[in-house]
C-alpha atoms as a PDB file:
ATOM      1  CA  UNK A   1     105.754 179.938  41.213  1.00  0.00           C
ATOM      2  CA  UNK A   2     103.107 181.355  38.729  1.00  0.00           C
ATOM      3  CA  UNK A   3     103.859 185.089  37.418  1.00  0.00           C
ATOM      4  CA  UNK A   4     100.979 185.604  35.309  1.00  0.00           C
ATOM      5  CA  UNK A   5      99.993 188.491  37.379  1.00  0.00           C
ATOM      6  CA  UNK A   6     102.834 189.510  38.513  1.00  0.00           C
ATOM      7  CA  UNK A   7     104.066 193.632  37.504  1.00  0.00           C
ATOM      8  CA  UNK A   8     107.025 194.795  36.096  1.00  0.00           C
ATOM      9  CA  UNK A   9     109.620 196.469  38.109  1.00  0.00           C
ATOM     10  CA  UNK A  10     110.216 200.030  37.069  1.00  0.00           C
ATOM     11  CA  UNK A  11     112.936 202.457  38.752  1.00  0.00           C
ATOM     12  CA  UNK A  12     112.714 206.397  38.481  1.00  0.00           C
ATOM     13  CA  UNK A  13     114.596 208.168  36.569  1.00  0.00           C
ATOM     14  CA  UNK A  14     116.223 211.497  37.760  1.00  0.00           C
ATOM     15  CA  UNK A  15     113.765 213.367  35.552  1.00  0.00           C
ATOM     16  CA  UNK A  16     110.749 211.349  37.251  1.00  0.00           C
ATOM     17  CA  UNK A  17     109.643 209.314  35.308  1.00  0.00           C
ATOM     18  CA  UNK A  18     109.584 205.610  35.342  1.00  0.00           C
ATOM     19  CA  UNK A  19     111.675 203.753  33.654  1.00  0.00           C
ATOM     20  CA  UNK A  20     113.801 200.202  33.307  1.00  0.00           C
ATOM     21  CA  UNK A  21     115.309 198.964  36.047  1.00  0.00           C
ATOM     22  CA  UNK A  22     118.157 196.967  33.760  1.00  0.00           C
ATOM     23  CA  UNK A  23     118.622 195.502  30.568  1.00  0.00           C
ATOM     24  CA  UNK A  24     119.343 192.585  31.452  1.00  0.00           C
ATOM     25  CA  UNK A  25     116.072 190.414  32.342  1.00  0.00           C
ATOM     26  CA  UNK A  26     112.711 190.839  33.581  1.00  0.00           C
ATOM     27  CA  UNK A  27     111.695 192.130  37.060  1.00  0.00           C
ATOM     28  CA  UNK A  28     108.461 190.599  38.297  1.00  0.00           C
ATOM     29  CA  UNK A  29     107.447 191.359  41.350  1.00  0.00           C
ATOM     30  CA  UNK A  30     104.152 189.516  43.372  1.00  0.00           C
ATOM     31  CA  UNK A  31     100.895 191.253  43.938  1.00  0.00           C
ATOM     32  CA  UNK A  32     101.554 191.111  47.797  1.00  0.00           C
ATOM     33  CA  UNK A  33     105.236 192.981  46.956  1.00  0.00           C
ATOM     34  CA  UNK A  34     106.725 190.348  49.018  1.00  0.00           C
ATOM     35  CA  UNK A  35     108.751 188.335  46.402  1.00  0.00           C
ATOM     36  CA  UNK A  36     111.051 189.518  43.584  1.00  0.00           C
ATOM     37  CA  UNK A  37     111.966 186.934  40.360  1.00  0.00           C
ATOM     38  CA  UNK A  38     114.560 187.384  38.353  1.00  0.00           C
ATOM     39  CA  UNK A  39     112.920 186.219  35.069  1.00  0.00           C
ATOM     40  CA  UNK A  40     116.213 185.260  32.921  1.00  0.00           C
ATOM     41  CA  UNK A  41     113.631 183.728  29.684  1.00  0.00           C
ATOM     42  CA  UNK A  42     114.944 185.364  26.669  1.00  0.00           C
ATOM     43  CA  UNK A  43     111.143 185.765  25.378  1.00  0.00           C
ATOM     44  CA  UNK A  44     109.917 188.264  28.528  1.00  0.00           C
ATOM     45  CA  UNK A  45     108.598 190.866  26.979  1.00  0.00           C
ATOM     46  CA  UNK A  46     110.037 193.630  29.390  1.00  0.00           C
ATOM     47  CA  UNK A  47     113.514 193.443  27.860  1.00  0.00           C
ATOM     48  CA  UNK A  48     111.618 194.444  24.177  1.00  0.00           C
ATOM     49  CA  UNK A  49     109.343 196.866  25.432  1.00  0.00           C
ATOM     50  CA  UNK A  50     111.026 199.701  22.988  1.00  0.00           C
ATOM     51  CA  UNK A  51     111.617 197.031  19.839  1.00  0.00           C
ATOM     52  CA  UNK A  52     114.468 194.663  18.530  1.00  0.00           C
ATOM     53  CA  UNK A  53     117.518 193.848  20.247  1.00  0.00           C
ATOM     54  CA  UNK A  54     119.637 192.116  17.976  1.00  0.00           C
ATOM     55  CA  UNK A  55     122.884 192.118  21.004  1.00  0.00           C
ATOM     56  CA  UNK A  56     120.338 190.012  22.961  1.00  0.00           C
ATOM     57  CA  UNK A  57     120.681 187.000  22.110  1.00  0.00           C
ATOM     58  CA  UNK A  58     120.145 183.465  24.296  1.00  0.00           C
ATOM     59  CA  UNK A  59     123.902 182.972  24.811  1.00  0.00           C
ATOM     60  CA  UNK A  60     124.285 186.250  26.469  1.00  0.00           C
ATOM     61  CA  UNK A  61     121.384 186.076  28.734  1.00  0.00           C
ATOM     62  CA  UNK A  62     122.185 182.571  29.679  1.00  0.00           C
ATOM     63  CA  UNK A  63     125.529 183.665  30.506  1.00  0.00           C
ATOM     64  CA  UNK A  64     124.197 186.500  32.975  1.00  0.00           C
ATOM     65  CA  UNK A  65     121.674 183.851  34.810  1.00  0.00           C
ATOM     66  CA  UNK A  66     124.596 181.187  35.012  1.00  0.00           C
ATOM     67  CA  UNK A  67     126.635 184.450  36.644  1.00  0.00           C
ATOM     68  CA  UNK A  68     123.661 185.488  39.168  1.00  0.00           C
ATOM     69  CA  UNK A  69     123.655 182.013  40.287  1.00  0.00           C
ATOM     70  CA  UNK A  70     127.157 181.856  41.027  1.00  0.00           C
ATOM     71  CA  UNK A  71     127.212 185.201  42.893  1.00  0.00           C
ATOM     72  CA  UNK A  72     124.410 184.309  45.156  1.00  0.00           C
ATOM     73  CA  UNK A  73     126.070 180.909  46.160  1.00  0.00           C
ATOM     74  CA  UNK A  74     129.200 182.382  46.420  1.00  0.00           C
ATOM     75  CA  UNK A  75     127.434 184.968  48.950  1.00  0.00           C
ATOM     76  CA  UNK A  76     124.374 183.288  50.003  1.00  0.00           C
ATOM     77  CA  UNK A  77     125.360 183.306  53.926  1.00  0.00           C
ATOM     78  CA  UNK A  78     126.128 186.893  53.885  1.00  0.00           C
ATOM     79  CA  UNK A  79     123.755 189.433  55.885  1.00  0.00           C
ATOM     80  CA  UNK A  80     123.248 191.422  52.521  1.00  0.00           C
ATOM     81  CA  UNK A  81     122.277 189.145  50.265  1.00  0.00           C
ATOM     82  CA  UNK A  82     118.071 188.249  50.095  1.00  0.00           C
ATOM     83  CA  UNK A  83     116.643 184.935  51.238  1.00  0.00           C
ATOM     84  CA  UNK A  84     116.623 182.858  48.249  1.00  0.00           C
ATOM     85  CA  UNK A  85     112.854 181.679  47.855  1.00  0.00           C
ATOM     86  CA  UNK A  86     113.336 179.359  44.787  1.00  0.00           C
ATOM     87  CA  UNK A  87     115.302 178.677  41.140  1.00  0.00           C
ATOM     88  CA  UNK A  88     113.662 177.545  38.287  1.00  0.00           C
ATOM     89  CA  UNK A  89     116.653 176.715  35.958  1.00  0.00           C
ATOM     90  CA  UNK A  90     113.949 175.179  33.008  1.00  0.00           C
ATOM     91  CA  UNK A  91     112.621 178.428  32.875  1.00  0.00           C
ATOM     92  CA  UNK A  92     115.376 180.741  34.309  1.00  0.00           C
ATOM     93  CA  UNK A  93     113.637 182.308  37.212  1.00  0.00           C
ATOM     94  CA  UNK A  94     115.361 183.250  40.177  1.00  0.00           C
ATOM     95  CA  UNK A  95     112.931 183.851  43.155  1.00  0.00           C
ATOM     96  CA  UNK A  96     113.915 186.350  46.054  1.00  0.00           C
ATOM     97  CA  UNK A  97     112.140 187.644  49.191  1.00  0.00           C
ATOM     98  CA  UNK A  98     111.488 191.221  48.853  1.00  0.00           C
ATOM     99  CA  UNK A  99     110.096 193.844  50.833  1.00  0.00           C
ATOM    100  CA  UNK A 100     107.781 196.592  48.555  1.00  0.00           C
ATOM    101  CA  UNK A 101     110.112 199.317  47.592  1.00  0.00           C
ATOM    102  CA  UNK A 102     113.908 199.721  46.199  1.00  0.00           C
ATOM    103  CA  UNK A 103     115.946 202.169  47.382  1.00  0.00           C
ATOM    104  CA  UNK A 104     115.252 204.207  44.472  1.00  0.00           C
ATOM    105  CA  UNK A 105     111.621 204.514  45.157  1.00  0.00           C
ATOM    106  CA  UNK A 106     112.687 204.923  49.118  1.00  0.00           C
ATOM    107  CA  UNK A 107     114.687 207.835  48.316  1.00  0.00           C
ATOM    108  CA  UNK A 108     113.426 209.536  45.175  1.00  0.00           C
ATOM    109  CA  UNK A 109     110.084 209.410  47.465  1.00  0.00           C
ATOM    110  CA  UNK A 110     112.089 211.422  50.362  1.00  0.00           C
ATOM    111  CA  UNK A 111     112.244 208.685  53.015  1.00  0.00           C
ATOM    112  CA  UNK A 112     114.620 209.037  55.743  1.00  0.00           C
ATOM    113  CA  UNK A 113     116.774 205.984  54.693  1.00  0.00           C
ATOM    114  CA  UNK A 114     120.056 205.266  55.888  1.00  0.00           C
ATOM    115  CA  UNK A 115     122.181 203.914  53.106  1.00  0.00           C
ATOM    116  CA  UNK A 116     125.996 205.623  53.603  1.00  0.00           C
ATOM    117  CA  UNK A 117     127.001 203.031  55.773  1.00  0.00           C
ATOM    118  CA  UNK A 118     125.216 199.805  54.614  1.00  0.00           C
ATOM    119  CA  UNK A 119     126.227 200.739  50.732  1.00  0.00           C
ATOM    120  CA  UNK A 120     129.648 200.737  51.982  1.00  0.00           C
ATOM    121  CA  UNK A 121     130.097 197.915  54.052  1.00  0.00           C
ATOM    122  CA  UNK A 122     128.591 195.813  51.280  1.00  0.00           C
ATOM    123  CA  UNK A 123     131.035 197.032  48.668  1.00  0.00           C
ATOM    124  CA  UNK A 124     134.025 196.891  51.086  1.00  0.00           C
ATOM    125  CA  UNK A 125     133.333 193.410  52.381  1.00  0.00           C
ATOM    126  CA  UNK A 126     132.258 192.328  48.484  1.00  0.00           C
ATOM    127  CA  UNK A 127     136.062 193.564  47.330  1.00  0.00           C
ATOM    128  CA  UNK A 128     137.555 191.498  50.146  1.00  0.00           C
ATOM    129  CA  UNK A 129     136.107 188.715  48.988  1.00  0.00           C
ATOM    130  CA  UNK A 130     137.628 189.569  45.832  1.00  0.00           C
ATOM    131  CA  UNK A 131     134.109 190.449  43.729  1.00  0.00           C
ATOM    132  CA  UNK A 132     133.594 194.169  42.447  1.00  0.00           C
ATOM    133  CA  UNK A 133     129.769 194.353  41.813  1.00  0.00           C
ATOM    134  CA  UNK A 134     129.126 196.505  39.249  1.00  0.00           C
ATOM    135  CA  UNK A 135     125.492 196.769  39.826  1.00  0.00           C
ATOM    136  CA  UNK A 136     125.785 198.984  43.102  1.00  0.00           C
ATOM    137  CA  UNK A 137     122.802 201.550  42.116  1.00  0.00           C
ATOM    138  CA  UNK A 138     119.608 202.008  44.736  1.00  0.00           C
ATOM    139  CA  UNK A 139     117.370 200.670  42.476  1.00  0.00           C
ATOM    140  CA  UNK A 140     119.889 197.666  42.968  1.00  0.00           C
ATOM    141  CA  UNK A 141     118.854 197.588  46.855  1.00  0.00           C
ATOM    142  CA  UNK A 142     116.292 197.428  48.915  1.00  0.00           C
ATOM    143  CA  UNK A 143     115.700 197.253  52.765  1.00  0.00           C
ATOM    144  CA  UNK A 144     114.430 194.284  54.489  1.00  0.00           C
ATOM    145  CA  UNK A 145     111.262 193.711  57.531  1.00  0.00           C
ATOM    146  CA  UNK A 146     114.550 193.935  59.681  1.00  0.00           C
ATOM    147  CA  UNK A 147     116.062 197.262  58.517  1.00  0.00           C
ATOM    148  CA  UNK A 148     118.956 195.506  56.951  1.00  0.00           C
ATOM    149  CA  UNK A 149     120.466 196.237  53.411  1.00  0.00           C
ATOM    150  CA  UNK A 150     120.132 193.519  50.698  1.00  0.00           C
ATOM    151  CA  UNK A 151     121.649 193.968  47.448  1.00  0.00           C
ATOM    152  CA  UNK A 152     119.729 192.304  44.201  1.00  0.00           C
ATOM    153  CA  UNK A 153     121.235 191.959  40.458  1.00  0.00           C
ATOM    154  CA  UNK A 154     124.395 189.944  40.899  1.00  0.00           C
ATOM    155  CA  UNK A 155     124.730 189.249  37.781  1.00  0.00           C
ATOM    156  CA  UNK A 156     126.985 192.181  37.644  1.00  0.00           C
ATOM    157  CA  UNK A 157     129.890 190.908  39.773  1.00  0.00           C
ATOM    158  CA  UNK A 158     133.434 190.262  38.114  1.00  0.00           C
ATOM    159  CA  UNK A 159     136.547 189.533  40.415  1.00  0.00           C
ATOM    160  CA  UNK A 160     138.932 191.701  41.365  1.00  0.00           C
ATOM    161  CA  UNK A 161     141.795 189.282  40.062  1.00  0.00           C
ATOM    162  CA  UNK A 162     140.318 188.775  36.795  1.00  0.00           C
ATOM    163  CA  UNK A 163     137.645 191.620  35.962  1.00  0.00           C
ATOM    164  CA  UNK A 164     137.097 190.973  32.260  1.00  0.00           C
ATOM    165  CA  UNK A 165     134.432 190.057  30.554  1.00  0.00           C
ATOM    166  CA  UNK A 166     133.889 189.250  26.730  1.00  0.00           C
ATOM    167  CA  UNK A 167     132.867 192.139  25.255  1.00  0.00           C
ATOM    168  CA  UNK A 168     129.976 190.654  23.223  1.00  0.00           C
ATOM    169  CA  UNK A 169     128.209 189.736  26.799  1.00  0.00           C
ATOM    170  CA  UNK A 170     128.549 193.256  27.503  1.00  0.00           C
ATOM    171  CA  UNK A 171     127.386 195.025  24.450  1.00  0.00           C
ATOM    172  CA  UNK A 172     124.349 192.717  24.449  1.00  0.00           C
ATOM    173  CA  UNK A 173     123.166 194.431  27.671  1.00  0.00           C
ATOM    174  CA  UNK A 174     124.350 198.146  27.532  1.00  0.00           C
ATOM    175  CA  UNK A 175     121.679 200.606  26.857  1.00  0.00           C
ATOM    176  CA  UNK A 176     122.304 203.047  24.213  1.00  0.00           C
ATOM    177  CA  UNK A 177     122.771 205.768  26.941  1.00  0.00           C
ATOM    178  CA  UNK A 178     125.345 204.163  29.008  1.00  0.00           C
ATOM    179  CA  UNK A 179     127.696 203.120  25.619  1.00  0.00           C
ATOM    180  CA  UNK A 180     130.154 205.328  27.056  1.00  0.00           C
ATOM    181  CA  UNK A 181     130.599 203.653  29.714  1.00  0.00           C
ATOM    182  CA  UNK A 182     132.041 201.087  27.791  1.00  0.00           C
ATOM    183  CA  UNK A 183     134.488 203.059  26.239  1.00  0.00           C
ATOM    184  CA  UNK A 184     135.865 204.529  29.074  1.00  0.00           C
ATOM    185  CA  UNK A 185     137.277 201.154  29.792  1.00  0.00           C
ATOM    186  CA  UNK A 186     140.133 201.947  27.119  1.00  0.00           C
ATOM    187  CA  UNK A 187     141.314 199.585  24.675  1.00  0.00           C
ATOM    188  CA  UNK A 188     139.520 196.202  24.271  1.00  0.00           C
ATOM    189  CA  UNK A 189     142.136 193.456  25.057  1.00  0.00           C
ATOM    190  CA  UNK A 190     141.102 189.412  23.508  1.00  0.00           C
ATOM    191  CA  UNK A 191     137.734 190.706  22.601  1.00  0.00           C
ATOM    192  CA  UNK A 192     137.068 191.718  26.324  1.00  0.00           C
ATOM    193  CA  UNK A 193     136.612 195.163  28.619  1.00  0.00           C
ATOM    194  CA  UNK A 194     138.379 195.746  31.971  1.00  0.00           C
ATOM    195  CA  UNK A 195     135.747 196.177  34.029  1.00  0.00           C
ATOM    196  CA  UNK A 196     137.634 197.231  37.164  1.00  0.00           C
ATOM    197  CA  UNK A 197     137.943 200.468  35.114  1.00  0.00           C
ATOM    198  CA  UNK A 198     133.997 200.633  34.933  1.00  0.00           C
ATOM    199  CA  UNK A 199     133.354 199.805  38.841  1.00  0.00           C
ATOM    200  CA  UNK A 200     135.724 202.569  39.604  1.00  0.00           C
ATOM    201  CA  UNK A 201     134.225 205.309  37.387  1.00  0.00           C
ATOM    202  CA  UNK A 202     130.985 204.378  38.942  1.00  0.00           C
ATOM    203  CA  UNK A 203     131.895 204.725  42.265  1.00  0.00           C
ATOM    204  CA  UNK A 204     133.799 208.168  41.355  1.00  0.00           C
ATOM    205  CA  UNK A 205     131.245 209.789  39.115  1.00  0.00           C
ATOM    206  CA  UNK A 206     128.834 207.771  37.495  1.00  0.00           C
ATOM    207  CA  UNK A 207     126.184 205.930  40.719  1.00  0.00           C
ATOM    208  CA  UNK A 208     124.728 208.621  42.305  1.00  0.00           C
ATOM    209  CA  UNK A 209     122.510 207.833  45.361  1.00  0.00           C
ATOM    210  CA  UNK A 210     120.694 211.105  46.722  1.00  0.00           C
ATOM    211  CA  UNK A 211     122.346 212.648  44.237  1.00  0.00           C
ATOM    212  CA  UNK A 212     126.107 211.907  45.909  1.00  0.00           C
ATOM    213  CA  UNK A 213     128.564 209.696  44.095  1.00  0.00           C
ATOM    214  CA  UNK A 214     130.069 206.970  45.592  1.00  0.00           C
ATOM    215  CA  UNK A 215     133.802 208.714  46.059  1.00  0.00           C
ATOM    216  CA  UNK A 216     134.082 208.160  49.796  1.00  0.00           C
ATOM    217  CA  UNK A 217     133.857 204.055  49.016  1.00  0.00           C
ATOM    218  CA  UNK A 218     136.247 204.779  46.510  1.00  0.00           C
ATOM    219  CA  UNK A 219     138.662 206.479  49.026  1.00  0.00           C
ATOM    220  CA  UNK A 220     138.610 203.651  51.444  1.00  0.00           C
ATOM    221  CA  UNK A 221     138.920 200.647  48.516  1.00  0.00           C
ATOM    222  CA  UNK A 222     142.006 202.218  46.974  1.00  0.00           C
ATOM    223  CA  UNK A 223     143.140 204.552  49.138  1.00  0.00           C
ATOM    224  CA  UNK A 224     143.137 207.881  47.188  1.00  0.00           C
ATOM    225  CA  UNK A 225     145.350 206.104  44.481  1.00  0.00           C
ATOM    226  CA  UNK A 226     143.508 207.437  40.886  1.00  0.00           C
END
């Protein structure tokens, strides 16, 4: 597919504004707002809007596309997860039906959107199948012609047996803002964070949706155990 005309995706920030969606690679979405891509080329120009990012290099951005792809075969038969339209691995782009809004438009705009329930199942029914996605936000989300739930970004899944990653892969997509989310993982082990830590200080303060946290998933993953 051609995205020459195709418009950046950009989420609101609590204060308003609009802002990035992730740091991770580009959000395109289609004219007619009814296909998202997932544009993984380290030269789009979204993910250097505000200047040089030396972190971001080709290795770490090919190491997130390789991950979305895995995720979305892993999950590609569950209810949550978007039709997959198309992948262009020569140029990294990752093509998914979409359906005009994220969550975090839905909601910031006051829409009466149900999202308690389908947040949750997702992230319960991702953990049994041993995968915490750390990329559980609304403007990770969006609702579908059919009123169901899909979840977008997988390139920030881990598993639950083995939820490290090497810390340069991380630090190569952290904003400057969310740094301390990083450290809150404690002490870095072989070069790489423990990013169970990080899904469950999202869930408890840190992913607010409506301006609740995520503490009731939280409760019924690991069962009041802090």
């Amino acid at each position: 597919m051609n995205t020459d005309n195709w418009t950046p995706f950009y989420k609101y920030a609590d204060e308003g504004f609009r802002g990035m969606a992730q740091q991770t690679y580009e959000p395109l979405i289609n004219p007619e707002r009814t296909v998202l891509c997932a544009n993984y080329n380290i030269n789009n120009s979204y993910q250097f809007k505000h200047g040089p990012r030396p972190l971001y290099t080709l290795d770490v951005v090919d190491w997130f596309f390789e991950n979305e792809l895995k995720y979305v075969t892993k999950f590609k038969n569950k209810s949550y997860m978007p039709i997959l339209l198309d992948v262009d691995k020569n140029n990294k782009k990752i093509f998914y039906e979409w359906n005009g809004y994220s969550l975090n438009e839905l909601l910031f705009e006051g829409r009466d959107v149900e999202w308690k329930e389908p947040i949750k199942n997702i992230l319960l029914d991702l953990y049994k199948e041993n995968t915490y996605k750390l990329t559980m936000y609304p403007h990770c989300h969006f609702i579908d012609k059919h009123g169901v739930m899909k979840a977008i970004d997988w390139y920030g899944c881990v598993s639950v047996s083995e939820p490290f990653i090497e810390t340069k892969y991380m630090d190569g997509i952290i904003h400057e803002t969310a740094i301390f989310r990083l450290k809150e993982t404690g002490d870095i082990i072989d070069e790489k964070y423990n990013l169970e830590i990080m899904f469950k200080q999202g869930l408890l303060h840190h992913v607010k949706w409506n301006n609740s946290s995520l503490e009731y998933i939280y409760k019924e993953i690991f069962n009041n155990d802090r």
